[in-house]
Protein backbone atom coordinates (compact mmCIF):
# COMPACT_ATOMS: atom_id res chain seq x y z
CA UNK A 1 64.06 -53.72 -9.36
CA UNK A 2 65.28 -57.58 -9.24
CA UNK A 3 68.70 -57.35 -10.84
CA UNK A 4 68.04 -61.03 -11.41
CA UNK A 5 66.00 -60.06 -14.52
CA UNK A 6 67.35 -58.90 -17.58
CA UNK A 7 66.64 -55.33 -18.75
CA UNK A 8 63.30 -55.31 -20.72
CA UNK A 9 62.39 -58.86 -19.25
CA UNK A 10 59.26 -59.29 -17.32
CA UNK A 11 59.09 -62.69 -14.98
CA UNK A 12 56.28 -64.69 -15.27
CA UNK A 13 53.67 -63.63 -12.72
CA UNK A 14 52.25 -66.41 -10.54
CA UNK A 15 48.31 -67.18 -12.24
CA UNK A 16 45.18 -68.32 -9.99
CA UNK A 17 42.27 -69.96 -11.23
CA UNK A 18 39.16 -68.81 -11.90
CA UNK A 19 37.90 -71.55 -9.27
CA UNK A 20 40.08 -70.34 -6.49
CA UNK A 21 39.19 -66.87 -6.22
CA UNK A 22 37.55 -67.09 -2.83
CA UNK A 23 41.05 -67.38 -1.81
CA UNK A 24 41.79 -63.51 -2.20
CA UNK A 25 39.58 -61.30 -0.53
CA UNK A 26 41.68 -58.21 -2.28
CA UNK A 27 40.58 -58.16 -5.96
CA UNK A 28 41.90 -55.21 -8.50
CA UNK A 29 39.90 -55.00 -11.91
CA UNK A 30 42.73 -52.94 -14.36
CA UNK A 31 39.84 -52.88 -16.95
CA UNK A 32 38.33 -49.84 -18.07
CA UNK A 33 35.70 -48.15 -16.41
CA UNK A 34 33.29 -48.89 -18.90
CA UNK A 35 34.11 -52.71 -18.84
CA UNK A 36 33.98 -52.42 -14.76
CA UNK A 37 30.60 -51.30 -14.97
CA UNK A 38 28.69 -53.84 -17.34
CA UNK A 39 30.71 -56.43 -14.93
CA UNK A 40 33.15 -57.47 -12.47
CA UNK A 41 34.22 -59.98 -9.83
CA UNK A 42 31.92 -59.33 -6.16
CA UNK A 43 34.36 -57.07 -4.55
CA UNK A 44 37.23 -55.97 -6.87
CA UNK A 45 37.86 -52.65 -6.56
CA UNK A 46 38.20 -50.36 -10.05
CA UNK A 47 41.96 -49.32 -10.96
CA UNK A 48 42.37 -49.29 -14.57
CA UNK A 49 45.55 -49.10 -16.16
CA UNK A 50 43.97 -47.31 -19.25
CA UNK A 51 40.58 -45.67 -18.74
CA UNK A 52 37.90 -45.78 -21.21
CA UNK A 53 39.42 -42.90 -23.48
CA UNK A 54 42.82 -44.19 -23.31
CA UNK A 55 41.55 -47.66 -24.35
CA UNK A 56 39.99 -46.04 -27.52
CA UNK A 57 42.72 -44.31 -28.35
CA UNK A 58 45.18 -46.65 -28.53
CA UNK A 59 42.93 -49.17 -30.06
CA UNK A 60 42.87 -46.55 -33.06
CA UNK A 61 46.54 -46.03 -32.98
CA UNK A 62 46.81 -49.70 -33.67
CA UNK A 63 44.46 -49.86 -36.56
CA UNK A 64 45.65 -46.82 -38.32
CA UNK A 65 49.34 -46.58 -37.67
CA UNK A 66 50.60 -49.59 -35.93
CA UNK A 67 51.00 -52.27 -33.53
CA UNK A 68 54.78 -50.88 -32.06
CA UNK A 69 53.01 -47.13 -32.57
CA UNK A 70 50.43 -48.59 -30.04
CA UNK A 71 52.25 -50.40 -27.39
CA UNK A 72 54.57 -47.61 -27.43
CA UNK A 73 52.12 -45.15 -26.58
CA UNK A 74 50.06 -47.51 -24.48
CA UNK A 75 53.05 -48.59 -22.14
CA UNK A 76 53.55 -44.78 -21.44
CA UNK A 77 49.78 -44.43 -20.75
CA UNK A 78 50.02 -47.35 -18.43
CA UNK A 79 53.34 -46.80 -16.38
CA UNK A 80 52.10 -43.02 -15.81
CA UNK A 81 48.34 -44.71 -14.63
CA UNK A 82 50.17 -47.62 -12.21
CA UNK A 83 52.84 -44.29 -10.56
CA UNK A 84 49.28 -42.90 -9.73
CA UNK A 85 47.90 -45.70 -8.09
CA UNK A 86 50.95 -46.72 -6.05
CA UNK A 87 51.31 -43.02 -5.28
CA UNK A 88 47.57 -42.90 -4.10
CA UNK A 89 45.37 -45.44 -3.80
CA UNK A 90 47.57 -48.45 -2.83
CA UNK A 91 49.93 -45.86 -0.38
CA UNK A 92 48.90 -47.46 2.52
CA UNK A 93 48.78 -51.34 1.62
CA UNK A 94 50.41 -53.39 4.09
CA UNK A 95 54.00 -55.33 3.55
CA UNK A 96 51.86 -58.81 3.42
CA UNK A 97 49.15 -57.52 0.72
CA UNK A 98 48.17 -60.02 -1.84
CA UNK A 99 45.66 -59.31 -4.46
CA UNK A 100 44.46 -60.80 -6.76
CA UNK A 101 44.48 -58.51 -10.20
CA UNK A 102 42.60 -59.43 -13.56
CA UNK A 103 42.08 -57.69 -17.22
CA UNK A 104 40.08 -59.49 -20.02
CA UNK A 105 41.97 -62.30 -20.68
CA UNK A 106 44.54 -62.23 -18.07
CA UNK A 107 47.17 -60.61 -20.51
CA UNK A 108 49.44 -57.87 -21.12
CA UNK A 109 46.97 -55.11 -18.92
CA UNK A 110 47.17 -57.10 -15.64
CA UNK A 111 50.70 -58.59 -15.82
CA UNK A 112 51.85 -54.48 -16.26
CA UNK A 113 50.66 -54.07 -12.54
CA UNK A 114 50.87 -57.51 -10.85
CA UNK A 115 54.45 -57.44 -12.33
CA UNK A 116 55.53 -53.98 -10.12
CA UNK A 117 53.34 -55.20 -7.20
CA UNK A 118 55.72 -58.06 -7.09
CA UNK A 119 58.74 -56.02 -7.88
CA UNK A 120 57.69 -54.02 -4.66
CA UNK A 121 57.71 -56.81 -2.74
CA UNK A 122 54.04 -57.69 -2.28
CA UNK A 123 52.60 -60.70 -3.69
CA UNK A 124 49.87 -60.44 -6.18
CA UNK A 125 48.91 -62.86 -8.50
CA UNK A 126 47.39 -62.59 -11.63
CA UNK A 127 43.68 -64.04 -12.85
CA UNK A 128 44.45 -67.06 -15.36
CA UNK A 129 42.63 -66.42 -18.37
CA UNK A 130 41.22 -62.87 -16.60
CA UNK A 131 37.75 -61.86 -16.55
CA UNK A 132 36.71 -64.09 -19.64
CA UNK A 133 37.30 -66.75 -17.36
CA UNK A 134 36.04 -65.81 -14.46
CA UNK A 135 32.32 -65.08 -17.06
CA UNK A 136 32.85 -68.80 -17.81
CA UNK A 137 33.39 -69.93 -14.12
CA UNK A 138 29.68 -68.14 -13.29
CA UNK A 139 27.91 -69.57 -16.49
CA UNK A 140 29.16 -73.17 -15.17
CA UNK A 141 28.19 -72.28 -11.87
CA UNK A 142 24.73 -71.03 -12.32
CA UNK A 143 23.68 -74.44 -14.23
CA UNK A 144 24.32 -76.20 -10.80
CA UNK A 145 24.50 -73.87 -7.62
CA UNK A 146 20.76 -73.10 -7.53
CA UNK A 147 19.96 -77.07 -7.30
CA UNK A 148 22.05 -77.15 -3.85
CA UNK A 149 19.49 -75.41 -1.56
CA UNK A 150 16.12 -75.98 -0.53
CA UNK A 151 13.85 -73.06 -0.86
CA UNK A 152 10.81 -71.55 0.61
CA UNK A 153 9.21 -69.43 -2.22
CA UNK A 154 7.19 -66.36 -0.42
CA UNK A 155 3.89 -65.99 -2.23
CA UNK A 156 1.12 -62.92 -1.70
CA UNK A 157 -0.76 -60.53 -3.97
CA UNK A 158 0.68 -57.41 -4.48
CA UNK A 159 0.77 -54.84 -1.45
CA UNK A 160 1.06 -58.15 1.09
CA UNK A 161 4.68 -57.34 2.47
CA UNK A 162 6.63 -60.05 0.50
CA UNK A 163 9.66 -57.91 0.21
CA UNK A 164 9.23 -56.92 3.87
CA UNK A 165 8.82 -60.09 5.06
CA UNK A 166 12.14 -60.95 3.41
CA UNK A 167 13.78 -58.35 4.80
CA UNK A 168 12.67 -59.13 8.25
CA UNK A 169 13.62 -63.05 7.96
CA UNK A 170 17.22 -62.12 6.83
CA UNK A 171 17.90 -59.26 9.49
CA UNK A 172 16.70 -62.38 11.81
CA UNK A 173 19.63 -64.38 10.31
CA UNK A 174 17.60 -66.39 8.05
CA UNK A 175 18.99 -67.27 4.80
CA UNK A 176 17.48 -65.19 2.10
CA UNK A 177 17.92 -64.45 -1.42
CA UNK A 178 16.41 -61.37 -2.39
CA UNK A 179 16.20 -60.98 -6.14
CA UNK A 180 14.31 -57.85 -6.25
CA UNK A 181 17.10 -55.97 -4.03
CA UNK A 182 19.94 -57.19 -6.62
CA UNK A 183 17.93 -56.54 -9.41
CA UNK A 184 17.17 -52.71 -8.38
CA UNK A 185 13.54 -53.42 -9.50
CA UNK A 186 10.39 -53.85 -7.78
CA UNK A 187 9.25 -56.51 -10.74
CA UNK A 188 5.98 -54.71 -11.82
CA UNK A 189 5.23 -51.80 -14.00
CA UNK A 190 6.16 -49.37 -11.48
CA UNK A 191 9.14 -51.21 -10.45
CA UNK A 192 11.99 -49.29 -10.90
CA UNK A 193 13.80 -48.09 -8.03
CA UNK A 194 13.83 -43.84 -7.93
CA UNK A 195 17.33 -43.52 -6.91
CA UNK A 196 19.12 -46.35 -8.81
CA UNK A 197 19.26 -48.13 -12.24
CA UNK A 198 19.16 -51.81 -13.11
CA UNK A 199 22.13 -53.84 -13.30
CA UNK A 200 23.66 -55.25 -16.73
CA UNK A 201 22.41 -59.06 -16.84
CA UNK A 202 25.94 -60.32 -16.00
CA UNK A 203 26.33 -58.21 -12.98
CA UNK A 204 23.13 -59.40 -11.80
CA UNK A 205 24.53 -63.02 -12.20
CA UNK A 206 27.27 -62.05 -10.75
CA UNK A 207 25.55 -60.96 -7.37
CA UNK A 208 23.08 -64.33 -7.80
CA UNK A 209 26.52 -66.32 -7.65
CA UNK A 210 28.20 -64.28 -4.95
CA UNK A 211 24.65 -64.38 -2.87
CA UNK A 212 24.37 -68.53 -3.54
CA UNK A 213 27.78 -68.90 -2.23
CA UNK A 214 27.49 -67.31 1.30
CA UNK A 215 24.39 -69.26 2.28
CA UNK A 216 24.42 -73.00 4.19
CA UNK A 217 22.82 -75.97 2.21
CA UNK A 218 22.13 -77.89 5.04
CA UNK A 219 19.56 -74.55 5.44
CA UNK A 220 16.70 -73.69 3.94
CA UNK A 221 16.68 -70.39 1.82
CA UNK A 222 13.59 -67.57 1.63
CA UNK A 223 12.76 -66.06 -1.87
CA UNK A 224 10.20 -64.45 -3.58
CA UNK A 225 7.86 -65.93 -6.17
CA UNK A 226 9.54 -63.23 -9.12
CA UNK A 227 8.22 -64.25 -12.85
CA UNK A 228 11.45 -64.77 -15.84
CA UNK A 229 12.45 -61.29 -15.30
CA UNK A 230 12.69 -58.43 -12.94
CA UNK A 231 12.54 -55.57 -14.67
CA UNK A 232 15.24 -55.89 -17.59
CA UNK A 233 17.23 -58.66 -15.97
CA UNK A 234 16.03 -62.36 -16.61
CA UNK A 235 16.53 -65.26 -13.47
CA UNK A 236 18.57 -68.10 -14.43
CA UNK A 237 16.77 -71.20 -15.57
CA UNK A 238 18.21 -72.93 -13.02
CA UNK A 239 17.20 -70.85 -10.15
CA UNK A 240 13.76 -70.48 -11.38
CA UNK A 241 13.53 -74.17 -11.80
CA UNK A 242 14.56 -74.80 -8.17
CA UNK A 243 12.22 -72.49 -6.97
CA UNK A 244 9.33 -73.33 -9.08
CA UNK A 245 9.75 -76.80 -7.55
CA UNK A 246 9.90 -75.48 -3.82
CA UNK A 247 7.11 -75.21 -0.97
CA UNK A 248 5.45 -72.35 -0.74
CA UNK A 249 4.54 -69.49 2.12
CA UNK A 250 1.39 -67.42 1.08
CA UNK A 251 1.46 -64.26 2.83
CA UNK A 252 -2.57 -63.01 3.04
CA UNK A 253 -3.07 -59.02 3.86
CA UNK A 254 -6.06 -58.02 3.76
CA UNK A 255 -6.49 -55.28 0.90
CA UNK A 256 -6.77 -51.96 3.38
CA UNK A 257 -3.32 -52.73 4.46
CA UNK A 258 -2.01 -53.23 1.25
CA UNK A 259 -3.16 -50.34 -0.12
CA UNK A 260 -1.44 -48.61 2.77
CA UNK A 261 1.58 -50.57 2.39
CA UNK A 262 1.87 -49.25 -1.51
CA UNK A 263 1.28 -45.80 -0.93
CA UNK A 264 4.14 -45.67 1.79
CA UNK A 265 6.74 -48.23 -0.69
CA UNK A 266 5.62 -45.88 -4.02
CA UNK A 267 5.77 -42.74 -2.28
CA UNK A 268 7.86 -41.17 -5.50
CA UNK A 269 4.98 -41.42 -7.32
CA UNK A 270 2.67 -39.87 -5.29
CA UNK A 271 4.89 -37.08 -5.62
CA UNK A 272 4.79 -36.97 -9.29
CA UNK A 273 1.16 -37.57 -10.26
CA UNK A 274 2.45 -36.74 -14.37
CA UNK A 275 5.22 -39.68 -14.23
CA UNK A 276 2.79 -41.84 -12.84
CA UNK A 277 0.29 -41.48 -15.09
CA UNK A 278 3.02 -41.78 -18.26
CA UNK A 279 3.05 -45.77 -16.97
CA UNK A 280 -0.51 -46.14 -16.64
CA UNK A 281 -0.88 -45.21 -20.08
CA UNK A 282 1.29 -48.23 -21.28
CA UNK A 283 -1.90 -49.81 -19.90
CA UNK A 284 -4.48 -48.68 -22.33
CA UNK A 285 -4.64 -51.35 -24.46
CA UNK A 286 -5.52 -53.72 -21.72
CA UNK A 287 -7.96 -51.84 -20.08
CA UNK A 288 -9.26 -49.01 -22.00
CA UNK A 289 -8.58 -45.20 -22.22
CA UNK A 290 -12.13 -44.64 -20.23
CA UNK A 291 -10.05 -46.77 -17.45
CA UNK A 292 -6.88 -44.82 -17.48
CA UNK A 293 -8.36 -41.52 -17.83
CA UNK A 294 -10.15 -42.22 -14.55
CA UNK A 295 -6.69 -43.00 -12.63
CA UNK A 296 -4.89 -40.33 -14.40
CA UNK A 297 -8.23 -38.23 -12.57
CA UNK A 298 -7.41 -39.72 -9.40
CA UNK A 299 -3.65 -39.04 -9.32
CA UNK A 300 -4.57 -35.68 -10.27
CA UNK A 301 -6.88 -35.21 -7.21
CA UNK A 302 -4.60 -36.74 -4.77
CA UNK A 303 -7.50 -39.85 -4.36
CA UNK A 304 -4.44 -42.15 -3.93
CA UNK A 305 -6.73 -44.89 -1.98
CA UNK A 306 -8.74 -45.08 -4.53
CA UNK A 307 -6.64 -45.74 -7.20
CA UNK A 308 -4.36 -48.12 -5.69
CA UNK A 309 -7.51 -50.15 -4.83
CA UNK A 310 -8.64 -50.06 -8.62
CA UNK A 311 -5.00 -51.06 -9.32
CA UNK A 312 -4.98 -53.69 -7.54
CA UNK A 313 -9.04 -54.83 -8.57
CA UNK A 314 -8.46 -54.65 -11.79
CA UNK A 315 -4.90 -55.11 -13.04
CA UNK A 316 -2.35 -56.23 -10.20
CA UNK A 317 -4.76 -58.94 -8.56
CA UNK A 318 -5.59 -61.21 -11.90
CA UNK A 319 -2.15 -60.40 -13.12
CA UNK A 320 -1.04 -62.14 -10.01
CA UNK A 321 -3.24 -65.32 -10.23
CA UNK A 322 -2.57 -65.63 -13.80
CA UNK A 323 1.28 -65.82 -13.05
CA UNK A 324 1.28 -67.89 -9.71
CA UNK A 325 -0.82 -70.54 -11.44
CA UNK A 326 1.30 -70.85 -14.48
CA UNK A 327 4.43 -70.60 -12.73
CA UNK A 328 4.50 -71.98 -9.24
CA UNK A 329 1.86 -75.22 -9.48
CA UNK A 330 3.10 -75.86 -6.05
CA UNK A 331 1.54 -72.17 -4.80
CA UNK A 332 -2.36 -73.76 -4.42
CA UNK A 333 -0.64 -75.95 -1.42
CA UNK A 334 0.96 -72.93 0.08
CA UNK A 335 0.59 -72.31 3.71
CA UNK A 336 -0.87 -68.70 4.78
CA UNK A 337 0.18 -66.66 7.28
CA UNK A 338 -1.01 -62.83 8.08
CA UNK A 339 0.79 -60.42 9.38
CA UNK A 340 -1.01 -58.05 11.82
CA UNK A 341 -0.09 -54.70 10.52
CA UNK A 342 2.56 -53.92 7.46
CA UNK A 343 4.79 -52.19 10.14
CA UNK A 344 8.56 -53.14 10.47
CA UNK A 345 7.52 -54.72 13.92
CA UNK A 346 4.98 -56.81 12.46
CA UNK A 347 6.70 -58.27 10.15
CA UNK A 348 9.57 -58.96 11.99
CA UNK A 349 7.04 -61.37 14.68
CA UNK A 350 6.08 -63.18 11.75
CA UNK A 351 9.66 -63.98 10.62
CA UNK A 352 10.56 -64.88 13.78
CA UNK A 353 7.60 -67.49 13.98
CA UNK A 354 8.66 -68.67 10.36
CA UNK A 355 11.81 -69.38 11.93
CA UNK A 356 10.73 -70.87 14.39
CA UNK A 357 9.03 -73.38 12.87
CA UNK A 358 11.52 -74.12 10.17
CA UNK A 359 13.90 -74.74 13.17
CA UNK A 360 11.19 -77.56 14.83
CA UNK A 361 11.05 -78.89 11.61
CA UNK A 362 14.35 -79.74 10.57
């Protein structure tokens, strides 16, 4: 170590703001697991100095014994956790590495580790004010980034390809912000994705920040009409204000196709008729046990087109107009377009002719 400093001192680490952390592209989170998971910057990696059971621990050494008890027993936890990680997973960092490492406030959990990074002879710098103010730096953000970009809301019943159309503008290199795909949740009663669970409400700001900041405002940005939540995760009010305001793309499929469409995008259902029918039944007091008994039939049977169809007759269809109206007055000026099928190739000729005509336009 630097002789320079005297035994027991630890130098000063060199602090970043929370508004320059676009400068690192290396990020190290030395939170616990637990705190990694309800949140974290876009891109830090998870290496906690004191995993979630160590945390407790010496949290409850320092209520019941004492403060020294605890920092004695925490600083052995810690050195023995940062030997690991330089041992493993930062072996094969180069000379010139230079992340950027974080805790809750920016305290004593990140300065353990930035401090031996430096010692080492890389140059990592610590978060000012940690995680707590990078949370502040997203809440400030959120109130104005939205209000940058011009939008294009995409509009259509359910079953019309919205999603797909999405996807098919952005692998075409237009500038889209799909909610639904950082929310994990399809936005409807039968939403949820089968292989993956929602994230907390900040990560999903989180991801609406990081998203906002990679796109162009001199370029016009593709989203979906989504309600005040997705699932369990709400939109920021300034997002949903900017896109309530925006023009509007109606995308009309005629019902067969839908219907088609569904069956192939909820496939897991199909596959588990008694799941399936557990959500339906949240819809009983709307429509009736007569109602749901007569889908729960149908599931049973296999008579999936028939189903979907009543689905979308009677509950998705009016659900639908009810929203659009109330939330996107600008949706009654929208302009249609129909895709030919509800394959991947079809949609992906109608994004390029969306495009295209956003590109004549500007």
């Amino acid at each position: 170590m630097n002789a320079t400093h005297p035994p027991g001192a630890m130098r000063a680490e060199r602090k970043l703001p929370a508004t320059a952390i676009a400068t690192h592209r290396d990020r190290i989170d030395v939170r616990s697991p637990a705190e990694f998971a309800q949140d974290h910057i876009p891109g830090a990696e998870s290496h906690p100095v004191l995993d979630d059971e160590e945390r407790a621990r010496i949290g409850t050494l320092h209520a019941q014994v004492s403060e020294f008890a605890a920092k004695r027993a925490g600083a052995a936890l810690v050195a023995r956790n940062i030997a690991d990680m330089l041992e493993n997973a930062f072996a094969d960092r180069p000379r010139e590495w230079a992340p950027l490492v974080y805790c809750w406030r920016g305290g004593k959990r990140s300065g353990a580790l930035a401090h031996m990074l430096n010692e080492i002879g890389w140059k990592a710098v610590q978060l000012d004010g940690g995680y707590r103010a990078y949370r502040r730096q997203v809440l400030s953000r959120l109130t104005e980034l939205p209000q940058q970009f011009r939008y294009h809301v995409i509009c259509g019943l359910t079953g019309s390809g919205k999603s797909r159309l999405l996807a098919a503008l952005s692998e075409s290199g237009a500038q889209v912000l799909d909610l639904e795909g950082l929310a994990r949740h399809r936005g409807s009663l039968l939403g949820d994705y089968p292989d993956a669970a929602q994230p907390s409400q900040k990560w999903f700001e989180s991801l609406v920040v990081d998203a906002l900041d990679g796109f162009d405002p001199a370029r016009c940005v593709y989203v979906e009409s989504e309600s005040r939540r997705i699932g369990s995760v709400q939109l920021p009010d300034a997002l949903l204000a900017a896109m309530r305001a925006a023009d509007c793309i109606s995308v009309e499929t005629p019902q067969p196709l839908r219907v088609a469409l569904l069956k192939d995008e909820y496939a897991h259902y199909l596959g588990d008729p008694a799941a399936l029918n557990e959500r339906l039944a949240r819809l009983t007091e709307i429509h009736g046990r007569k109602t749901i008994a007569r889908w729960a039939d149908a599931a049973a049977a296999g008579d999936w087109d028939l189903l979907v169809a009543e689905l979308l007759a009677q509950h998705y269809d009016p659900t639908y107009a009810r929203a659009i109206g109330r939330n996107f007055p600008r949706a009654s000026e929208a302009r249609p377009v129909a895709p030919e099928g509800v394959g991947s190739s079809d949609f992906r000729t109608l994004a390029a002719r969306l495009i295209a005509e956003e590109e004549s336009a500007r």
